[in-house]
Protein backbone atom coordinates (compact mmCIF):
# COMPACT_ATOMS: atom_id res chain seq x y z
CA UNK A 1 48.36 75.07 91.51
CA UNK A 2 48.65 78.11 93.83
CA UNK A 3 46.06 78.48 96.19
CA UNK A 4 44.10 82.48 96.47
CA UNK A 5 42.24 84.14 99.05
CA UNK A 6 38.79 84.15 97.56
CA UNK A 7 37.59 87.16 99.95
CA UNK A 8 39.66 89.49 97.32
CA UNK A 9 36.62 89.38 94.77
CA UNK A 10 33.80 89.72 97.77
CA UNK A 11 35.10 92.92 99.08
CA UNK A 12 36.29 95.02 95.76
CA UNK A 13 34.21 98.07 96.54
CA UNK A 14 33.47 100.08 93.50
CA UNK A 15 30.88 103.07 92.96
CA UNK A 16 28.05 102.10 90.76
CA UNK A 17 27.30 104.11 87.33
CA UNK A 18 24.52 102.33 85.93
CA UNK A 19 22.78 105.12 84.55
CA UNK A 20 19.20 104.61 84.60
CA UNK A 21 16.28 107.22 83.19
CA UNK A 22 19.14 110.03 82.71
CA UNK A 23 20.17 109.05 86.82
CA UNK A 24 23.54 107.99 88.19
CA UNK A 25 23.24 104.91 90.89
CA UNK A 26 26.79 106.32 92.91
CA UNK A 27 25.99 103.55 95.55
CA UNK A 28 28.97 102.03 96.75
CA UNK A 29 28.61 98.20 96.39
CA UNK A 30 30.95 95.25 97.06
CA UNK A 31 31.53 92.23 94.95
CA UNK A 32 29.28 90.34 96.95
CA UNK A 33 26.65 92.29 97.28
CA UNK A 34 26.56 93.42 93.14
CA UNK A 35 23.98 90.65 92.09
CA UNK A 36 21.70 91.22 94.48
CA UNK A 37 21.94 95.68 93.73
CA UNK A 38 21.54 94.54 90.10
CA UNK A 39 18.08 92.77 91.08
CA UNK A 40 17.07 95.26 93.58
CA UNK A 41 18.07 98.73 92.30
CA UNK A 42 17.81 98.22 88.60
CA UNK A 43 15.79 95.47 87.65
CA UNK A 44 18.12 93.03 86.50
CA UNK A 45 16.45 90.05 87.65
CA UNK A 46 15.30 87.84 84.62
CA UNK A 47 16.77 84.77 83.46
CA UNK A 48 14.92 84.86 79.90
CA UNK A 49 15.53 88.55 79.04
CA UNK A 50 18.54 90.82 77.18
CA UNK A 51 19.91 93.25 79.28
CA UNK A 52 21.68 96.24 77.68
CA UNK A 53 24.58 97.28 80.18
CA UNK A 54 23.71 100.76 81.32
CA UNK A 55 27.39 101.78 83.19
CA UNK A 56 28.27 104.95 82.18
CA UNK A 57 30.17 105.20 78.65
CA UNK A 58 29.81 101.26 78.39
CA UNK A 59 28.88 100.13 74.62
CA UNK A 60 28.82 96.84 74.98
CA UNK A 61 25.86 94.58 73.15
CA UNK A 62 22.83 92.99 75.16
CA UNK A 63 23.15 90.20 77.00
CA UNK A 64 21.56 87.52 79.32
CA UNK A 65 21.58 88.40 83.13
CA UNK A 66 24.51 86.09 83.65
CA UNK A 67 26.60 87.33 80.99
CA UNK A 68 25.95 90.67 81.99
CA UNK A 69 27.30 90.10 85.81
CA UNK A 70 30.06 88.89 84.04
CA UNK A 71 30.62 91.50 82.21
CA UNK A 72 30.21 94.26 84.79
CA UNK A 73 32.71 92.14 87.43
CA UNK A 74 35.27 92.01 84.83
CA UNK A 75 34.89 95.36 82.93
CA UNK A 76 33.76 97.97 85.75
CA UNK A 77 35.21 96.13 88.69
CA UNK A 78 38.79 96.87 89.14
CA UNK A 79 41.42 93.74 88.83
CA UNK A 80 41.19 91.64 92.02
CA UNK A 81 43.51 89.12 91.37
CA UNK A 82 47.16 90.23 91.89
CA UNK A 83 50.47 87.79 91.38
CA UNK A 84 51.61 86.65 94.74
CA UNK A 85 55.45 87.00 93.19
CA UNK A 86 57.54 89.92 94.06
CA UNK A 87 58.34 91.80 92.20
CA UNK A 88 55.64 90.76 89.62
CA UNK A 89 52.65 93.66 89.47
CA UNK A 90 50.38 91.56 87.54
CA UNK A 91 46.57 92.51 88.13
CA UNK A 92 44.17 90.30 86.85
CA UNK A 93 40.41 90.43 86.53
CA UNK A 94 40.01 86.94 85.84
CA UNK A 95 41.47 83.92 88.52
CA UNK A 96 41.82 82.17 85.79
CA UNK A 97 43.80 84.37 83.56
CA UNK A 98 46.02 85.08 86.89
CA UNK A 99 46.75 81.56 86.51
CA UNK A 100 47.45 81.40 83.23
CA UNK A 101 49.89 84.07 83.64
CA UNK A 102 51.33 82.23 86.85
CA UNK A 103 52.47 78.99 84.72
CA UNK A 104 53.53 81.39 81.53
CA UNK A 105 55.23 83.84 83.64
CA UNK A 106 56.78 82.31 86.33
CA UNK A 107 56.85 78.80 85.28
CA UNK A 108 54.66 77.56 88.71
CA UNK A 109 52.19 74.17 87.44
């Protein structure tokens, strides 16, 4: 199995447009840092409530507070995970589905 840099995922840097009560966030946040602006910025903090993601033009269903940091790091984050074989472009939002392409693509167990 190839091996990754796990910093990739801890320091994609997006803007955040959660849109709560009519108001754009636009704070810059890292990967590392999202769960805790979830809790502290917009409330997301519950384990035994639905959350309705509030990005801009997202219509995706509620969803627990895990599922929903899912959900944001894999639809509003960009892809982290690029192929480490040239010339391959592959960008992949998953590790997992990198992987998956790795052993489809180019064959590497």
């Amino acid at each position: 199995m190839v091996e990754f840099n796990r910093n990739v995922i801890d320091e994609t840097e997006v803007t955040c447009e959660w849109v709560n009560n009519g108001t754009l966030c636009n704070d810059r946040v890292k990967g590392r840092d999202f769960k805790g602006h979830l809790h502290d910025r917009h409330g997301v903090a519950s384990d035994t409530q639905l959350y309705q993601c509030q990005w801009l033009t997202c219509h995706s269903h509620p969803m627990w507070r895990s599922s929903l940091e899912r959900h944001l790091m894999e639809q509003h984050f960009p892809a982290r995970w690029a192929c480490p074989y040239s010339p391959c472009t592959g960008r992949f939002t998953r590790e997992s589905t990198l992987q998956n392409h790795i052993q489809r693509t180019h064959q590497v167990a």
